[in-house]
Protein backbone atom coordinates (compact mmCIF):
# COMPACT_ATOMS: atom_id res chain seq x y z
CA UNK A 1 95.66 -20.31 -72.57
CA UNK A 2 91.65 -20.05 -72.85
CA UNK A 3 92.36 -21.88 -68.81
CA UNK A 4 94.99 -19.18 -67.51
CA UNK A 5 92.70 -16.44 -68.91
CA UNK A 6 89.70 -17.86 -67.32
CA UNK A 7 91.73 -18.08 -63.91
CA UNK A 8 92.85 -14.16 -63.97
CA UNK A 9 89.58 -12.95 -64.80
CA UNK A 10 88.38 -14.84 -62.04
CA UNK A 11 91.23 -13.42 -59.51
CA UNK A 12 90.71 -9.94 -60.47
CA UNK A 13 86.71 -10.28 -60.37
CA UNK A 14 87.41 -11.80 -56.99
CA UNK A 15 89.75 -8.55 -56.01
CA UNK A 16 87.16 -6.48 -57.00
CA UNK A 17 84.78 -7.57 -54.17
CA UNK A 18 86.67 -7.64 -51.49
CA UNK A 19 86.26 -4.59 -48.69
CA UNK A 20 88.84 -2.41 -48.79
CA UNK A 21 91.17 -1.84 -45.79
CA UNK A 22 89.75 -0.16 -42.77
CA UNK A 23 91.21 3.32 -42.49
CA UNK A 24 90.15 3.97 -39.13
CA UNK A 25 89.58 2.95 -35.36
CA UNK A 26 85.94 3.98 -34.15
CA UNK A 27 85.45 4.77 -30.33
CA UNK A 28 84.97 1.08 -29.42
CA UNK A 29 88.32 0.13 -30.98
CA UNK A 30 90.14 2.58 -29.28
CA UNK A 31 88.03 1.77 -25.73
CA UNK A 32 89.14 -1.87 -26.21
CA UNK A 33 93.28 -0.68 -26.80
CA UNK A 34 92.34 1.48 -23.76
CA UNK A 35 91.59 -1.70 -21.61
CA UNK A 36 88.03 -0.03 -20.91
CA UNK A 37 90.00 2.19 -18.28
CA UNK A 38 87.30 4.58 -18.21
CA UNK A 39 84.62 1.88 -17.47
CA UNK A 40 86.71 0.07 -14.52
CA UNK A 41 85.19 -0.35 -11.35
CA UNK A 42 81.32 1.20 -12.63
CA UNK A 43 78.40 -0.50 -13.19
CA UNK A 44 77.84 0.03 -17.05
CA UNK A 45 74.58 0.09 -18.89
CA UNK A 46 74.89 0.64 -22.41
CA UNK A 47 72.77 2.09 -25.10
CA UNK A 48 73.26 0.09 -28.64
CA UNK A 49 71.43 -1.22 -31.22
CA UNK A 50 72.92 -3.57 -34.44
CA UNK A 51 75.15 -0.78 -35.16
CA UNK A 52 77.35 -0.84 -32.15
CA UNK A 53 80.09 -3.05 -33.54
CA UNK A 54 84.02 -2.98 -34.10
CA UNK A 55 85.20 -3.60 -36.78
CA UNK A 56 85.44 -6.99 -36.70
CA UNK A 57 81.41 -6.87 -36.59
CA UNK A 58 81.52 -7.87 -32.91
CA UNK A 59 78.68 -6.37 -31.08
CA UNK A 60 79.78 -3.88 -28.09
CA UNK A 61 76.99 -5.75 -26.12
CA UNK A 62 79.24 -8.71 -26.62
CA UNK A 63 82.41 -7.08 -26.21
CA UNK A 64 81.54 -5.33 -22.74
CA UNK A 65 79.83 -8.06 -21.56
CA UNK A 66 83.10 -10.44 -21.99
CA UNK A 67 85.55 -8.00 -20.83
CA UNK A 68 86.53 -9.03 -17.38
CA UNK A 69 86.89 -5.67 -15.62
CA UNK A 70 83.55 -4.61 -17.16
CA UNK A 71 80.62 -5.13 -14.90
CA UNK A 72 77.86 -4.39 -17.76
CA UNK A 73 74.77 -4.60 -16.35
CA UNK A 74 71.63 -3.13 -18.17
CA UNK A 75 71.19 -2.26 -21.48
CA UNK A 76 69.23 0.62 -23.62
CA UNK A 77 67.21 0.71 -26.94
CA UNK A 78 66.85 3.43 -29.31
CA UNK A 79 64.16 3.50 -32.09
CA UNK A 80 64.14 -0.44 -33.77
CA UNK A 81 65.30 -2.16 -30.67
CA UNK A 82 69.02 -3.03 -29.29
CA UNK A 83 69.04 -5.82 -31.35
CA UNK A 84 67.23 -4.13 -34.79
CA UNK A 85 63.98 -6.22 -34.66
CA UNK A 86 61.23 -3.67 -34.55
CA UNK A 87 60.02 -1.53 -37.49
CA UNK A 88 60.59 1.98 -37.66
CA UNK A 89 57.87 3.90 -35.45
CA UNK A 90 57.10 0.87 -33.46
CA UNK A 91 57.17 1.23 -29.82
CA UNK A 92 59.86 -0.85 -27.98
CA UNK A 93 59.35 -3.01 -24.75
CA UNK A 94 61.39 -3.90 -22.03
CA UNK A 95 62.68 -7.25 -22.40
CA UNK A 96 65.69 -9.50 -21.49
CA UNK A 97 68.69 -9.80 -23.89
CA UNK A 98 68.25 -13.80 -24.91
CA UNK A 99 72.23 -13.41 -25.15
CA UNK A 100 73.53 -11.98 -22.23
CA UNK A 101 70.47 -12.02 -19.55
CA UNK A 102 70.94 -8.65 -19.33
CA UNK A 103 67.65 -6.13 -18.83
CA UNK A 104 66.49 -4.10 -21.84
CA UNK A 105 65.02 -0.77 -21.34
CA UNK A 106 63.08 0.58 -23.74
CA UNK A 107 63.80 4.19 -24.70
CA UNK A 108 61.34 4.46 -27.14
CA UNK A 109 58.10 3.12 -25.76
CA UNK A 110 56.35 4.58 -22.62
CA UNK A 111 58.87 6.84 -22.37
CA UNK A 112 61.89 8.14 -24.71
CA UNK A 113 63.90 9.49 -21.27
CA UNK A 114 65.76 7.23 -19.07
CA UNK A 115 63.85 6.79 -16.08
CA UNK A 116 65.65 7.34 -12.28
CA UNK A 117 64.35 3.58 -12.25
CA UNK A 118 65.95 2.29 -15.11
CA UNK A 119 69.26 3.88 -13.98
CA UNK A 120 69.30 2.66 -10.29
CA UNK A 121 71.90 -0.11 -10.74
CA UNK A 122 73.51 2.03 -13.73
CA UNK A 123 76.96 4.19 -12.49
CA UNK A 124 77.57 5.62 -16.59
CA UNK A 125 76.08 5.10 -19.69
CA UNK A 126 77.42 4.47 -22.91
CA UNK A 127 76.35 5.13 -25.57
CA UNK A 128 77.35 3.32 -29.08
CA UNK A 129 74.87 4.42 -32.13
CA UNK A 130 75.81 4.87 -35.82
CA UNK A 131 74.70 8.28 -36.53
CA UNK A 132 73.34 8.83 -39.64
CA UNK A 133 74.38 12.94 -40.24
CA UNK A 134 70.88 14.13 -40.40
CA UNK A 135 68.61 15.75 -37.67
CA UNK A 136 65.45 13.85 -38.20
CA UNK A 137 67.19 10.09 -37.36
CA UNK A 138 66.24 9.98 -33.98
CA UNK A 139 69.36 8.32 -32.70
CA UNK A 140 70.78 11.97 -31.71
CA UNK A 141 67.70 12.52 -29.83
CA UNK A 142 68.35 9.48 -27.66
CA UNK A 143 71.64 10.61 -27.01
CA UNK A 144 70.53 13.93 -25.86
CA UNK A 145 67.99 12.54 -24.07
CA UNK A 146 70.52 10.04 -22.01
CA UNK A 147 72.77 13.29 -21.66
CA UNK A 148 69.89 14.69 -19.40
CA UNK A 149 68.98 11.92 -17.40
CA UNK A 150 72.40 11.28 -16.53
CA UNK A 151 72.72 14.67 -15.63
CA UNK A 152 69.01 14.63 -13.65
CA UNK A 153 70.64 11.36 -11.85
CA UNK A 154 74.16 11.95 -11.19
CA UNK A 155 75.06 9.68 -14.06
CA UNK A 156 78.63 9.88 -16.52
CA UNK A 157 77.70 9.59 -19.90
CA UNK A 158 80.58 8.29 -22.70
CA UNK A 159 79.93 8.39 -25.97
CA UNK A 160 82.00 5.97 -28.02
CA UNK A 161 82.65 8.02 -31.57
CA UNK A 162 82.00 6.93 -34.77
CA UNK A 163 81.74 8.49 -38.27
CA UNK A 164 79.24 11.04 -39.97
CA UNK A 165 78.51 9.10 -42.80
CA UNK A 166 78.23 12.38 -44.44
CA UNK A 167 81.54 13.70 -43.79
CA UNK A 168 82.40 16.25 -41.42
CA UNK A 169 82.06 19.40 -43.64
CA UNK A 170 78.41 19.28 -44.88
CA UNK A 171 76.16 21.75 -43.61
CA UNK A 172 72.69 21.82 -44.56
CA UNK A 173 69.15 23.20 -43.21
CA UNK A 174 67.88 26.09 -41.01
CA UNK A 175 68.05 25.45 -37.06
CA UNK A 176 65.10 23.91 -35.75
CA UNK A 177 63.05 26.68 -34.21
CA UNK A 178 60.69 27.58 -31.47
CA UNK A 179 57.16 25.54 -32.07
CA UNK A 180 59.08 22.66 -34.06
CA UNK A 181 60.99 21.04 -31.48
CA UNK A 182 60.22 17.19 -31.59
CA UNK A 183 62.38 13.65 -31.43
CA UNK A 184 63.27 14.22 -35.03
CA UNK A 185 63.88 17.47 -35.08
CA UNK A 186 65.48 17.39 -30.92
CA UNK A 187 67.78 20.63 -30.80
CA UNK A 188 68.44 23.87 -32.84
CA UNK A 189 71.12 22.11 -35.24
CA UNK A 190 70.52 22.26 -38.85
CA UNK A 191 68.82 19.00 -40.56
CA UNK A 192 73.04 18.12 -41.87
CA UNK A 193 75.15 19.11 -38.92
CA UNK A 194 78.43 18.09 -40.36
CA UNK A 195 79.90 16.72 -36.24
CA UNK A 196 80.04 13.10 -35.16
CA UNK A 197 78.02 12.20 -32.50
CA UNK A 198 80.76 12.79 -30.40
CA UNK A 199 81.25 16.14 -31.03
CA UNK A 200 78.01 16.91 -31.25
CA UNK A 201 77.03 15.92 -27.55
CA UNK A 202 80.02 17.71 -26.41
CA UNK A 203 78.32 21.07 -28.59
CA UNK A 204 74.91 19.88 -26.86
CA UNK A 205 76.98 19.75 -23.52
CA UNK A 206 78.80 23.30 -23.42
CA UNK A 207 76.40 25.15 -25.38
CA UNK A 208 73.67 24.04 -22.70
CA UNK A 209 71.14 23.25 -25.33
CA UNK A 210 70.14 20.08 -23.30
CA UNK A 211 66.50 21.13 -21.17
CA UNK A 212 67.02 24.09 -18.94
CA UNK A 213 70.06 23.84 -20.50
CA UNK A 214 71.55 20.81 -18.12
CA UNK A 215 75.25 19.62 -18.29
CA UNK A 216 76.30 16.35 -17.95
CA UNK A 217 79.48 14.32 -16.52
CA UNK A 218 80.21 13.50 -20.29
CA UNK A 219 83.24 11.66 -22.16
CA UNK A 220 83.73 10.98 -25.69
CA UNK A 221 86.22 8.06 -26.78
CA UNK A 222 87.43 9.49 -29.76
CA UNK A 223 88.38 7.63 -32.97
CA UNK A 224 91.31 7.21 -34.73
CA UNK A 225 92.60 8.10 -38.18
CA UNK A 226 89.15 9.54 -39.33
CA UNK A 227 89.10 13.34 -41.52
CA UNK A 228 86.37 15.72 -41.84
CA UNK A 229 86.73 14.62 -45.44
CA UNK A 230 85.81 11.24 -45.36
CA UNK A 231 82.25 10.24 -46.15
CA UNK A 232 81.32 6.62 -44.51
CA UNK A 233 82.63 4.89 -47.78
CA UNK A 234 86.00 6.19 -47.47
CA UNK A 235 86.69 5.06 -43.95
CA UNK A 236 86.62 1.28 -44.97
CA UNK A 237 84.20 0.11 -42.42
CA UNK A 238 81.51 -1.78 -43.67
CA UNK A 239 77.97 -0.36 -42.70
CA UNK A 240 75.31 -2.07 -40.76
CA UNK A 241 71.98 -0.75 -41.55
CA UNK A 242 71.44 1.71 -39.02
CA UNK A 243 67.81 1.52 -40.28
CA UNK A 244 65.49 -1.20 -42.53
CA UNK A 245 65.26 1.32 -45.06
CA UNK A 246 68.82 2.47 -44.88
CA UNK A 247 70.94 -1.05 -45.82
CA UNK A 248 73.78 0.19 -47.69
CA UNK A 249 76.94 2.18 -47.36
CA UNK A 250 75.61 4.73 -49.62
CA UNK A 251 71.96 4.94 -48.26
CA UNK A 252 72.55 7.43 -45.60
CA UNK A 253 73.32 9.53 -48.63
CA UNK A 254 69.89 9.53 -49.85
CA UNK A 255 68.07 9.95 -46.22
CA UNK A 256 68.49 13.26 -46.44
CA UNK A 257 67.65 13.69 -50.28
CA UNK A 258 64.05 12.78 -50.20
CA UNK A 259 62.94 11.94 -46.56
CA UNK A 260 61.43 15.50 -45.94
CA UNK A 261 58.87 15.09 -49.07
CA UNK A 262 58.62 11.72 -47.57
CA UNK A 263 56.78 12.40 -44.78
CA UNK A 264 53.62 13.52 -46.89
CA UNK A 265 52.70 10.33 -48.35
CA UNK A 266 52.39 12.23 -51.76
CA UNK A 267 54.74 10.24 -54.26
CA UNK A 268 57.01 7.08 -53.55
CA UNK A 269 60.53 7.76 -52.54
CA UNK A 270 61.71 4.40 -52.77
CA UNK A 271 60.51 2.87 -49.39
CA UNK A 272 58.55 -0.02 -50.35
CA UNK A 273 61.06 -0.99 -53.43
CA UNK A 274 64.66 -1.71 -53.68
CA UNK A 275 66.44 1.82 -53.33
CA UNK A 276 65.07 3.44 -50.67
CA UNK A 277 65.20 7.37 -50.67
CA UNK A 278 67.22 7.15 -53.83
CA UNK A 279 63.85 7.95 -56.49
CA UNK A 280 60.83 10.08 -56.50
CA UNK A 281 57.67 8.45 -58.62
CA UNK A 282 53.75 8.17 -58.60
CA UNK A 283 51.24 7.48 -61.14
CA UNK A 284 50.59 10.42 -63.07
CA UNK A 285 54.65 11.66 -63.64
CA UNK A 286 55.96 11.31 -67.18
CA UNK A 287 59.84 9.82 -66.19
CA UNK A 288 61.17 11.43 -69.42
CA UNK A 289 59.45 14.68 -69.09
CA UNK A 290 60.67 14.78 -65.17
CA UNK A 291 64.04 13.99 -65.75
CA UNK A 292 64.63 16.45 -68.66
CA UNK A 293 63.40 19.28 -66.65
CA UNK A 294 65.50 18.12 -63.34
CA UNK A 295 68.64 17.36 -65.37
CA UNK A 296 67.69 21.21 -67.05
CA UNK A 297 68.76 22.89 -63.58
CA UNK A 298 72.52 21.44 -63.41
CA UNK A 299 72.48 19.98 -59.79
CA UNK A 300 75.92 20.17 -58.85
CA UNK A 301 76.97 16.26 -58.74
CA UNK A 302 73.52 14.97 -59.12
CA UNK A 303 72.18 13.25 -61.98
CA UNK A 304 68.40 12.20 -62.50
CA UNK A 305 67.29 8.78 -64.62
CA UNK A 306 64.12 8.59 -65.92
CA UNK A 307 62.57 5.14 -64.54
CA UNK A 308 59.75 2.69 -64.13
CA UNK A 309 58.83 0.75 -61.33
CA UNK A 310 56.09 -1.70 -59.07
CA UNK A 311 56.32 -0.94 -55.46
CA UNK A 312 55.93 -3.49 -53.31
CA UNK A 313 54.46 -2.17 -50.33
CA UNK A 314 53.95 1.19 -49.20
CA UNK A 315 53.13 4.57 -51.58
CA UNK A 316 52.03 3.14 -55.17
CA UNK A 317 52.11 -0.46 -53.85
CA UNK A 318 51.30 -2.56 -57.05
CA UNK A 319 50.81 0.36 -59.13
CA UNK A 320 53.04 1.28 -62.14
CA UNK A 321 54.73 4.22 -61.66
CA UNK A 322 57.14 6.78 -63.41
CA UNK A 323 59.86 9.11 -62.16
CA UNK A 324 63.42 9.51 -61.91
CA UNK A 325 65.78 8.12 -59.98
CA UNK A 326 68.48 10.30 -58.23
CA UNK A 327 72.10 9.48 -58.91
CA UNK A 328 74.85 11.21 -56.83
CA UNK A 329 78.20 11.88 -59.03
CA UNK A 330 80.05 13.72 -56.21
CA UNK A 331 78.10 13.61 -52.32
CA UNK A 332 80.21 16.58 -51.30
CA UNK A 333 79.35 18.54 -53.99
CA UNK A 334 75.46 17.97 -53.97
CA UNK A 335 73.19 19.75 -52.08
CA UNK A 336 71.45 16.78 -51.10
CA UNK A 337 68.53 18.05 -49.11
CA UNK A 338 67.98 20.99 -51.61
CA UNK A 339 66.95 18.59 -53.75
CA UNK A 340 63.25 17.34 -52.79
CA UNK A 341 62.50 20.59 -52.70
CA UNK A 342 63.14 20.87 -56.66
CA UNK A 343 61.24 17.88 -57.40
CA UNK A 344 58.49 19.34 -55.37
CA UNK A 345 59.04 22.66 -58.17
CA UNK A 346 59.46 20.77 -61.03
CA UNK A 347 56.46 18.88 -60.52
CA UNK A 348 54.29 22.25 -60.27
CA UNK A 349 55.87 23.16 -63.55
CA UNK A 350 55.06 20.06 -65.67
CA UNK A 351 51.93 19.18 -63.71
CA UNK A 352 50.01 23.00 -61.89
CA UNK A 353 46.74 20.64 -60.85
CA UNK A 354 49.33 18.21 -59.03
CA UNK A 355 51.24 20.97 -56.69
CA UNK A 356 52.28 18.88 -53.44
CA UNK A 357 50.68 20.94 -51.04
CA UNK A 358 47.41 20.93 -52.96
CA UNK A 359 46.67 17.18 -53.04
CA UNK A 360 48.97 16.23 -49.93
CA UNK A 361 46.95 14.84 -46.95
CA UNK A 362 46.79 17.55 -44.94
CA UNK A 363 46.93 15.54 -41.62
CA UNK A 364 50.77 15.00 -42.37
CA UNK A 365 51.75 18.54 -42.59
CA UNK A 366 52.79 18.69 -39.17
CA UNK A 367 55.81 16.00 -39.50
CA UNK A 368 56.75 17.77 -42.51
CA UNK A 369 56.87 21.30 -40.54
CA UNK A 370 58.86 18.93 -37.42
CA UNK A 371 61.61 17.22 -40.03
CA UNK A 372 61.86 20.48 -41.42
CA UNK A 373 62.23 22.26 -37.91
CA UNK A 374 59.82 25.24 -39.06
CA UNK A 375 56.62 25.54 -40.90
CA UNK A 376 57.92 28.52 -42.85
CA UNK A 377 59.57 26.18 -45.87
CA UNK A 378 56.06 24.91 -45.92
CA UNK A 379 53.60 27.80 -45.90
CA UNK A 380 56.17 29.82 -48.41
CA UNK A 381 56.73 26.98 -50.87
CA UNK A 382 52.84 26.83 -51.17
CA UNK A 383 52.22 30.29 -52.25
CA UNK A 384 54.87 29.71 -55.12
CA UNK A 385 56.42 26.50 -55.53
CA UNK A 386 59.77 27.81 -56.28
CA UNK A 387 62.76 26.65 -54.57
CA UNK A 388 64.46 29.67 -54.98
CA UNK A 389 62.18 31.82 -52.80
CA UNK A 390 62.62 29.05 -49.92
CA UNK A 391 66.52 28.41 -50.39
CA UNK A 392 67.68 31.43 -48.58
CA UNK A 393 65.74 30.43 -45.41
CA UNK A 394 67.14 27.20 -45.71
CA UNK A 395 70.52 28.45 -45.47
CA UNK A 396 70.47 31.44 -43.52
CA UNK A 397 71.95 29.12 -40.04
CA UNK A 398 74.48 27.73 -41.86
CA UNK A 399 77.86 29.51 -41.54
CA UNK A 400 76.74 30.66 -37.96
CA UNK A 401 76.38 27.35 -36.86
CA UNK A 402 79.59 26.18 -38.91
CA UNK A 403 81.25 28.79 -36.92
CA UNK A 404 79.76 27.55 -33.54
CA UNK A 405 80.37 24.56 -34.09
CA UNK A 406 83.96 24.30 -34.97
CA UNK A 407 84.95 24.89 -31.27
CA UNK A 408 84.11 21.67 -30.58
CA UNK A 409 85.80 19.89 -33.63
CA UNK A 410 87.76 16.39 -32.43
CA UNK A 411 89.31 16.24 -35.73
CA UNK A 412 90.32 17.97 -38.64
């Protein structure tokens, strides 16, 4: 009996870990059903990285490079290389893929632009990138980028779809403005745009928000069986990391929930331990004290731990430090990039000689003003520290951009 009971908790354990069933075809599944029809007869060179997979994990470098009436014959990389081995910020080189042959062109080294000389050979690009639903991941800006040099060289650009991890409703952030404009902050979108990347290079494309507002030859493959409800768990795939620091499923959750604040240096976020972006913590924070008052301002689906921690590299690295660690209860109820901004408050309330923008290196402000796409959150929030005179600004894009950008909705 002890035997059979041993046997069924095993079974069920075992049940318990298995990936649940795919709900949904991304662009490359739906290219592959299509026979690459829209490739035929075209010298392909494709943009990728570790992300670009089906979902049977097979890379689309692979999978174009096989395919018999597919002559694939360069190949593109974004930000941590086609093949994910260089750190984030690290420039990328031009190489040769060891599997395939094929030429690698670096779009983020010397230049971030395809070149007319690295698109010689090329008839239309494609581009396959998970996105990760926020503004500052520079993926988008690599898109838009390839968008106008294929339009500067008489290229067709397809973009194979894939998920927001974040859903398709989530709107977050004022547009980037006028004196902000950077590759993480590429186009006036808000920092959560709540469009796949499909949709959003076809908004990019019509809207002529591309330089001197060029329009490319562009065509999305679109997916298959995927809502504007469904955050990246709920579609079944399993996630690549589209980033070191972004490994898991949920961790594109948490980019946007503390990567702002991140950019000043100021307190540890989580980079450098084991949940990235998830915590906020530094040496002089009381974890109890913290939490209470965080917990104290009912954060729709967001719960804060108090918590203690070594980093082991980057901010506090080797130091013990205190703070709380962010739990979402419900993503599509949280405001998730509303709430760095409340740590940044809270910690002027416990702590007045330990406001942000008082001890924060000052050399960093800039990429705070450029993830934020203004430097108004910044020069308002330190004359006050209070969310609350900030949030409006925040906000005040949203519905006109939801409005916008509902026109170009692939799915419902």
């Amino acid at each position: 009996m002890k035997k059979l009971f041993l046997i069924s908790l095993l079974c069920i354990l075992c049940g318990a870990v298995q990936a649940q069933k795919i709900k949904i075809k991304t662009g490359i599944e739906v290219l592959k059903e299509q026979n690459f029809k829209c490739l035929e007869g075209k010298r392909v060179g494709l943009i990728t990285n570790p992300t670009g997979v089906d979902n049977q994990l097979k890379s689309t470098i692979d999978i174009l490079h096989e395919a018999p009436n597919v002559n694939l014959v360069a190949l593109y990389g974004p930000e941590h290389g086609v093949r994910g081995d260089v750190h984030a910020g690290d420039h990328v080189t031009d190489i040769k893929d060891a599997t395939t042959g094929l030429p690698v062109y670096s779009l983020y080294g010397k230049t971030r632009k395809a070149t007319p000389e690295m698109l010689k050979d090329v008839d239309v690009l494609v581009y396959d990138i998970q996105d990760n639903g926020c503004r500052s991941f520079t993926y988008i800006s690599t898109m838009g980028l390839a968008m106008e040099a294929a339009a500067e060289n008489g290229k067709e650009l397809v973009v194979l779809d894939r998920p927001n991890p974040l859903g398709g409703l989530k709107i977050e952030g004022n547009l980037a403005e006028d004196g902000c404009i950077s590759f993480v902050s590429q186009f006036k979108i808000p920092y959560i745009y709540g469009l796949t990347c499909g949709e959003l290079a076809i908004l990019l494309n019509e809207e002529k928000m591309l330089t001197d507002g060029k329009q490319c030859k562009l065509h999305v493959v679109k997916m298959k069986g995927w809502k504007r409800k469904m955050d990246y768990v709920q579609t079944g795939l399993q996630w690549i990391p589209s980033s070191p620091h972004v490994p898991h499923t949920h961790s594109s959750f948490f980019y946007p929930v503390s990567g702002i604040l991140g950019e000043l240096g100021y307190m540890s976020i989580g980079v450098g331990y084991t949940i990235p972006f998830q915590m906020f913590a530094a040496p002089w924070v009381e974890a109890e004290k913290l939490a209470k008052n965080l917990n104290a301002l009912n954060v729709p689906g967001i719960v804060f731990r108090p918590m203690y921690l070594k980093p082991f590299y980057s901010v506090g690295k080797g130091e013990l430090l205190q703070g709380v660690q962010v739990h979402i209860m419900d993503v599509q109820k949280a405001p998730l990039s509303d709430i760095q901004f409340l740590v940044m408050q809270e910690i002027a309330v416990l702590y007045p000689d330990r406001a942000v923008f008082d001890h924060a290196d000052q050399k960093r402000f800039r990429m705070f003003d450029l993830v934020c796409g203004t430097k108004f959150v910044r020069e308002q929030f330190t004359k006050t520290n209070r969310w609350d005179d900030i949030r409006n600004y925040w906000y005040k894009d949203v519905e006109d951009f939801r409005k916008l950008s509902k026109k170009y909705y692939l799915y419902k």
